[in-house]
Protein backbone atom coordinates (compact mmCIF):
# COMPACT_ATOMS: atom_id res chain seq x y z
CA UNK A 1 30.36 8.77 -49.48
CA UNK A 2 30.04 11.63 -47.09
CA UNK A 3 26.09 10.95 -46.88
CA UNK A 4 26.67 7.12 -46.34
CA UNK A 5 29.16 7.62 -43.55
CA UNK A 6 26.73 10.18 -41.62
CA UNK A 7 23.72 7.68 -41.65
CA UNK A 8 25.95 4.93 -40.68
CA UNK A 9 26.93 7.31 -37.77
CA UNK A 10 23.78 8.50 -37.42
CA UNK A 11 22.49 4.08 -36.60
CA UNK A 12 25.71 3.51 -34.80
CA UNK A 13 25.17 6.69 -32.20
CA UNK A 14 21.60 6.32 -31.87
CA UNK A 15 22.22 2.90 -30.06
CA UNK A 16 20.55 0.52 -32.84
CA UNK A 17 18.27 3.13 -35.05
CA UNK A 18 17.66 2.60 -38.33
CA UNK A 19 15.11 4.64 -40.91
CA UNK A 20 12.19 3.17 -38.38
CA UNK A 21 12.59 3.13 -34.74
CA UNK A 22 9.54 2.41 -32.58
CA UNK A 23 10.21 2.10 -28.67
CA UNK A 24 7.77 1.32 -26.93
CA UNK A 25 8.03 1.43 -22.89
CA UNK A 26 4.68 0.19 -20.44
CA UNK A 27 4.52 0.45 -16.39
CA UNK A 28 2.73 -1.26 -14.12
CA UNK A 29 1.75 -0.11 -10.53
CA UNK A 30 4.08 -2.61 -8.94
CA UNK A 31 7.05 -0.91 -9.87
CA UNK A 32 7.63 -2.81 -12.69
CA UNK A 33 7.40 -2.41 -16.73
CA UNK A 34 8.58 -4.10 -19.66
CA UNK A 35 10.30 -2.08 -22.78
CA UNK A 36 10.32 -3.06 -26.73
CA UNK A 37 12.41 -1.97 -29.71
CA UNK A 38 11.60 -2.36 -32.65
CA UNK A 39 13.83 -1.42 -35.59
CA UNK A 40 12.70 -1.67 -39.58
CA UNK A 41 15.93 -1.30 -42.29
CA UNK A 42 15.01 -0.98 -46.13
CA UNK A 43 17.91 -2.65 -48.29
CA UNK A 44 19.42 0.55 -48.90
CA UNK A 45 20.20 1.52 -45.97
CA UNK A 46 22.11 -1.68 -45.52
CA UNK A 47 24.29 -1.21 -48.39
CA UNK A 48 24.87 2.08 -47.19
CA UNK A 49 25.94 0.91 -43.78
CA UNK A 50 28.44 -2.02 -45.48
CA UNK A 51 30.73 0.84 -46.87
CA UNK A 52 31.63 1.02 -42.89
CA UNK A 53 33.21 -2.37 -43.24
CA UNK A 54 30.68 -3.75 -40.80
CA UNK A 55 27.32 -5.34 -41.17
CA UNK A 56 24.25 -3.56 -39.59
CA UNK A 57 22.77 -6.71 -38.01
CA UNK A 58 25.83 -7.35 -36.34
CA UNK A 59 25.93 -4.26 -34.70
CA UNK A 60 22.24 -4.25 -33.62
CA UNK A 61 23.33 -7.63 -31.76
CA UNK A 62 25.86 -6.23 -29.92
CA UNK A 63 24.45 -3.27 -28.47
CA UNK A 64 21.52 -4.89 -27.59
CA UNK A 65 23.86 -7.59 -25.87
CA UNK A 66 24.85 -4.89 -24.15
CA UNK A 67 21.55 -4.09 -21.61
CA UNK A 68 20.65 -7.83 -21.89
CA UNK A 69 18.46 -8.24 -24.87
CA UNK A 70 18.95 -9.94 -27.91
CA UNK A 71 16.70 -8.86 -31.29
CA UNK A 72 14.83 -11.45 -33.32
CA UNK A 73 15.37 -10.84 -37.15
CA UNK A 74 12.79 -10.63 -40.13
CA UNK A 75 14.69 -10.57 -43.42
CA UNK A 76 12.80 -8.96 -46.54
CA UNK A 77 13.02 -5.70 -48.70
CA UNK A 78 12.58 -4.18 -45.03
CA UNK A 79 14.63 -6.26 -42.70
CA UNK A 80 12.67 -5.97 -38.83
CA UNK A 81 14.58 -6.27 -36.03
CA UNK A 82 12.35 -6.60 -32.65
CA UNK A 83 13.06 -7.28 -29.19
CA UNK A 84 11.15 -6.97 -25.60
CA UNK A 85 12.45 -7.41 -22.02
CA UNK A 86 10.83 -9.27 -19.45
CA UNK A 87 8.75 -7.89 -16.64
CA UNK A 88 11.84 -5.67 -14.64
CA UNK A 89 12.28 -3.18 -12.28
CA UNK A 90 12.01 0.43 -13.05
CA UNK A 91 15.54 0.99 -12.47
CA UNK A 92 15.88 -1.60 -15.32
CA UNK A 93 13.77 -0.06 -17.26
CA UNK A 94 15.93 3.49 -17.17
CA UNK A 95 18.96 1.50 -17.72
CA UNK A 96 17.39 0.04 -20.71
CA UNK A 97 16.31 3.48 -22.09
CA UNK A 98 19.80 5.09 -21.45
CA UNK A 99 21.63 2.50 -23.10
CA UNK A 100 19.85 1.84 -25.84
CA UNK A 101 17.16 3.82 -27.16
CA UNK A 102 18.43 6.97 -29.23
CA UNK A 103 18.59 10.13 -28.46
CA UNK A 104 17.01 9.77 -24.87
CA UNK A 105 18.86 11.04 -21.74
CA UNK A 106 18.97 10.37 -18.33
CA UNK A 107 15.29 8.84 -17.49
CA UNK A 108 13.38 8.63 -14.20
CA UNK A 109 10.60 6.78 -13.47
CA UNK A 110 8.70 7.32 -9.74
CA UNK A 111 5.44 5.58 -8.61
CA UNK A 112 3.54 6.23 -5.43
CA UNK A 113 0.33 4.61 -4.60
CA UNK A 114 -1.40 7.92 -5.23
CA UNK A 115 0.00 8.65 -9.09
CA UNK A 116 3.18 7.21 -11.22
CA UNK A 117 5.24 9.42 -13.77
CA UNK A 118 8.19 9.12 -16.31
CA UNK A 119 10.92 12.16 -16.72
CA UNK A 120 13.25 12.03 -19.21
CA UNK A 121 15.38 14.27 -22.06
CA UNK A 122 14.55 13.60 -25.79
CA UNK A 123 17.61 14.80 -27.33
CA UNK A 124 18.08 16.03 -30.94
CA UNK A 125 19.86 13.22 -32.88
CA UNK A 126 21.71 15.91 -34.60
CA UNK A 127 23.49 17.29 -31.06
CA UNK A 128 24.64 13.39 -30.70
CA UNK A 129 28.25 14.11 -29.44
CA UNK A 130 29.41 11.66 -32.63
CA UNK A 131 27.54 12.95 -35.16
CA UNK A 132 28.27 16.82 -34.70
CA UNK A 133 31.01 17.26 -36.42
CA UNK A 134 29.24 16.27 -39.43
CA UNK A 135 26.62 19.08 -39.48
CA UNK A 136 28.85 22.10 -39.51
CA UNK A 137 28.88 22.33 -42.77
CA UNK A 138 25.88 20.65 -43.77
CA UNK A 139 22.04 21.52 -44.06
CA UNK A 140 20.35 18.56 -41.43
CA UNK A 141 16.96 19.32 -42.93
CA UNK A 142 18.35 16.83 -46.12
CA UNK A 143 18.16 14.12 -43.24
CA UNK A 144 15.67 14.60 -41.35
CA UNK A 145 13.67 11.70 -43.65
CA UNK A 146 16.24 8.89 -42.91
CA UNK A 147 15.48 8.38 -39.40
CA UNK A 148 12.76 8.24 -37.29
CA UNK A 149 12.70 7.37 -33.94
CA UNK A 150 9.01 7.35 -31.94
CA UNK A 151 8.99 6.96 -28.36
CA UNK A 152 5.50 5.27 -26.80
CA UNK A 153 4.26 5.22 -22.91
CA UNK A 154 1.37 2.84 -21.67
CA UNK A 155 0.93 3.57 -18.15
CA UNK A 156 -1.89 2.81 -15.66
CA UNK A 157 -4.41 5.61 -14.62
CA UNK A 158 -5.55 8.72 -16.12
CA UNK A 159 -2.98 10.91 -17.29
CA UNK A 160 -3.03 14.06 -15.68
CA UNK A 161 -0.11 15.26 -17.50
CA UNK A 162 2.34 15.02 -20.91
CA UNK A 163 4.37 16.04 -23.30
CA UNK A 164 3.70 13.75 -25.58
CA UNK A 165 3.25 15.00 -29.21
CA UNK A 166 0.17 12.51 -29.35
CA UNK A 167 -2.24 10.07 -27.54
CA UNK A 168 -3.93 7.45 -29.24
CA UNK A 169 -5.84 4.25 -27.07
CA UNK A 170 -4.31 4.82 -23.87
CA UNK A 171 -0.71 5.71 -25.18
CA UNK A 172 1.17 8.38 -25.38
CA UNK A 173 3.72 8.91 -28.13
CA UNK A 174 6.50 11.53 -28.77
CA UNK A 175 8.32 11.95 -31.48
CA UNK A 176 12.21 12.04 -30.91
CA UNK A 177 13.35 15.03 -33.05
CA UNK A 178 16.07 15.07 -35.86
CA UNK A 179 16.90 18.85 -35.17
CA UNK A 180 14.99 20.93 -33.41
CA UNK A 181 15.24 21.97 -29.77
CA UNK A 182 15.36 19.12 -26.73
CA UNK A 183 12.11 18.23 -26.06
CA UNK A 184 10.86 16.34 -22.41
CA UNK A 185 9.31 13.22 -22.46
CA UNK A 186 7.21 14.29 -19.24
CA UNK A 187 3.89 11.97 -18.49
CA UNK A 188 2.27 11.95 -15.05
CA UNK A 189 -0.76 9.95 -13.98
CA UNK A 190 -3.26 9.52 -11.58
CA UNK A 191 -3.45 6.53 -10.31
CA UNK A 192 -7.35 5.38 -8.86
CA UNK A 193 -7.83 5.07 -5.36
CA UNK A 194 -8.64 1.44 -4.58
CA UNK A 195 -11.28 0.74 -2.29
CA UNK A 196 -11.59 -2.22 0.01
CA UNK A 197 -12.31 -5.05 -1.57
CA UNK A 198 -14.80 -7.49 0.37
CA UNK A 199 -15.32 -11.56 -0.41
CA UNK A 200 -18.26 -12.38 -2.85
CA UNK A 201 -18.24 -15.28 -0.30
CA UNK A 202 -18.52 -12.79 3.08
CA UNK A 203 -21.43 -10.77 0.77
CA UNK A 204 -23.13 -14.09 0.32
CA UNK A 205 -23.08 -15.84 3.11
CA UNK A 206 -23.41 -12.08 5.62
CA UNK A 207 -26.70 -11.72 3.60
CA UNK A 208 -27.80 -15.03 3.96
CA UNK A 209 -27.02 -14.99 7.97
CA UNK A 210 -29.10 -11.59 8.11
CA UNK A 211 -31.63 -13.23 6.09
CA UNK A 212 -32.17 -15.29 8.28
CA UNK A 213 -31.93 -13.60 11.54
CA UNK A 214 -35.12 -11.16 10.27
CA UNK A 215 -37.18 -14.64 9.70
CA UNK A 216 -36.48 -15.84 12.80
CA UNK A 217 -37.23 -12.55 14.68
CA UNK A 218 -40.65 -12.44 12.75
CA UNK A 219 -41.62 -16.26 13.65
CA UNK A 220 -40.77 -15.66 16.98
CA UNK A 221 -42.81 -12.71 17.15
CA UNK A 222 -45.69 -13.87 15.48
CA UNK A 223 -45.85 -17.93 18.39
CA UNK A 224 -45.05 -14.37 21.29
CA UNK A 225 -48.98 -12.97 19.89
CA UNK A 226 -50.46 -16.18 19.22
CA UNK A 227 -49.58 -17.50 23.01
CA UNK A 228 -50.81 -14.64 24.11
CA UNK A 229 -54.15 -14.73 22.44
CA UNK A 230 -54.65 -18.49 22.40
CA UNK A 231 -55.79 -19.02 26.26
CA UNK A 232 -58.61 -16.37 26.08
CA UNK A 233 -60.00 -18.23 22.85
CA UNK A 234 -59.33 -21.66 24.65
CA UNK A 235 -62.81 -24.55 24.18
CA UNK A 236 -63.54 -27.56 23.13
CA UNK A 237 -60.99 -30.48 23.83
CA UNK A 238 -58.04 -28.45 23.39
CA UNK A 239 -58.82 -26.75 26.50
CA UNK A 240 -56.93 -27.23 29.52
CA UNK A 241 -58.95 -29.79 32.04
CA UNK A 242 -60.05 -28.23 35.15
CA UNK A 243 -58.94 -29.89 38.44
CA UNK A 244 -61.37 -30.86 41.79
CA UNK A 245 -58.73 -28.15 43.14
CA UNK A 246 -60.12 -25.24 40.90
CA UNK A 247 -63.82 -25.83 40.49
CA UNK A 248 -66.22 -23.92 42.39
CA UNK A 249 -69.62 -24.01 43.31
CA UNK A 250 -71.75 -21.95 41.06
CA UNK A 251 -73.75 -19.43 43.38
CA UNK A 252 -77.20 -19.03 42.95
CA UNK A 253 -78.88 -16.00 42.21
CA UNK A 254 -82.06 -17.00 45.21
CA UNK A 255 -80.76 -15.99 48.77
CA UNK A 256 -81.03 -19.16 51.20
CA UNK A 257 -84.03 -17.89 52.83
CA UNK A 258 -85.88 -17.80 49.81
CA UNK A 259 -85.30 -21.34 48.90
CA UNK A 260 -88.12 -24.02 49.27
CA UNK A 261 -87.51 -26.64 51.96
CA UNK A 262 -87.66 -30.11 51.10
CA UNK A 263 -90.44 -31.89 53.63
CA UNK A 264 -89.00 -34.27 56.12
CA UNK A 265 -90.23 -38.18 56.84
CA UNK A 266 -91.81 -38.94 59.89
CA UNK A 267 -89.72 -41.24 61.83
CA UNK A 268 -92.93 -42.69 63.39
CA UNK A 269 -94.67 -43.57 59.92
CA UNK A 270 -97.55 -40.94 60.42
C-alpha cells in the first residue's frame, strides 16, 4: 500500500509523469518554440494509482488544463497520453516547462542574433517537496525503474555547448534523475551568421545588362577601326565622287619649254 501511494505521489508531483515521460522542447530563431509531452502508462500502474480514489487520466487532464494544453489519449496495455503546444513565445515556453514537466526548475531561454541558449535546473524527483517524506525511511534505488522522465532540445545552429547526457540527429537529451545530485540542463548554440541575400532576379537580369554592355563596347569598337581604315582602301563605285571643286590638273613631268609647239595656219592661205 505504502509502494502504491509513493508512485501515485511520485505521477501526481511530477506534474503528469508516469513510468515513461518524454518532453520534448524545439526553438526557433524568432523567439519562438513549440514543447511536447508525451506520457506512456502500463495497466499497472493505473490500478496502482486508483487506490488514490482518483483516476490517472483525469488528473493528466487537469494539470495539463492548467498551462493550456489538453492530452490526446491512446488506450491499450500501455495507455499514451500526448500533447504539443502551438508555435509560442519563449516566455511560454518556460511557463510550460515550470508548470508541467517534472522535476525541472526555473527555466530560461535567451536568443541573440549571434547564438541562442536554454538554462534550467533538473531536479531529483526524489527531493520533490511532496514526495520526501516518503524516502526517510526507504531505499529510492527500489524506484528508480518506475519512472523515467527524458528531457529533449532541438535548437538551431551548432551547439557550442551542453549538458546533455546525449546527442543523437541534432538533439540533445538529458535524462531527469530519480536520485542523484541536481543536474543543469545547460545547451548553448551558435547561431550562423547570415549573409546578404541578393534576388536570383537582380543576378539574372545584372548579368544580362553587363552582358550586354561588353557586346556593345566591342561592336562599337570594332565600326571605330573599320571607319578608320575604310577611306584609305576606298575604289571602285563605292568611292566617294570627286567634285569640279577638287580635281586638279595632273602636272606633267616635261617643263613648258620643252614642249613641242603646235604649227599655226596662215591667215593668208600660203
Amino acid at each position: 500500500m505504502r509502494r502504491a501511494a509513493l508512485i501515485a505521489l511520485l505521477a501526481l508531483a511530477a506534474s503528469a509523469c508516469t513510468i515513461d515521460v518524454n518532453i520534448g522542447i524545439s526553438l526557433n530563431r524568432t523567439d519562438t518554440g513549440t514543447v511536447s509531452v508525451e506520457v506512456a502508462a502500463d495497466e499497472e500502474f493505473h490500478d496502482l494509482f486508483a487506490l488514490t480514489g482518483r483516476e490517472f487520466e483525469d488528473l493528466i487532464a487537469s494539470r495539463a488544463a492548467e498551462v493550456g494544453l489538453a492530452f490526446e489519449v491512446e488506450s491499450g496495455p500501455i495507455t499514451r497520453y500526448s500533447t504539443e503546444t502551438r508555435v509560442v513565445s519563449y516566455d511560454t515556453v518556460e511557463g510550460i516547462l515550470e508548470g508541467l514537466a517534472p522535476g525541472i526548475g526555473s527555466v530560461t531561454i535567451t536568443g541573440t542574433e549571434r547564438d541562442l541558449e536554454i538554462d534550467g535546473q533538473l531536479n531529483p524527483l526524489t527531493r520533490l517537496d511532496d514526495l520526501f517524506p516518503y524516502f526517510e525511511n526507504e531505499d529510492p534505488a527500489q524506484f528508480a525503474d518506475d519512472v523515467s522522465v527524458a528531457v529533449t532540445v532541438a535548437m538551431p545552429g551548432e551547439v557550442a555547448a551542453s549538458t546533455a547526457t546525449s546527442r543523437q540527429d541534432g538533439q540533445l537529451t538529458w535524462i531527469i534523475p530519480f536520485s542523484d545530485s541536481d543536474t543543469r540542463l545547460l545547451a548553448r548554440s551558435v547561431l550562423e551568421k547570415e549573409s546578404p541575400r541578393i534576388p536570383w532576379t537582380s543576378l539574372i537580369v545584372g548579368g544580362t545588362i553587363l552582358a550586354a554592355v561588353v557586346f556593345l563596347v566591342a561592336i562599337r569598337s570594332r565600326l571605330t577601326e573599320t571607319e578608320t581604315v575604310s577611306p584609305m582602301r576606298a575604289t571602285g563605285p563605292s568611292s566617294r565622287p570627286t567634285t569640279p571643286e577638287d580635281q586638279a590638273v595632273a602636272p606633267t613631268s616635261t617643263p613648258p619649254e620643252d614642249q613641242p609647239v603646235a604649227p599655226t595656219e596662215d591667215p593668208g592661205g600660203s
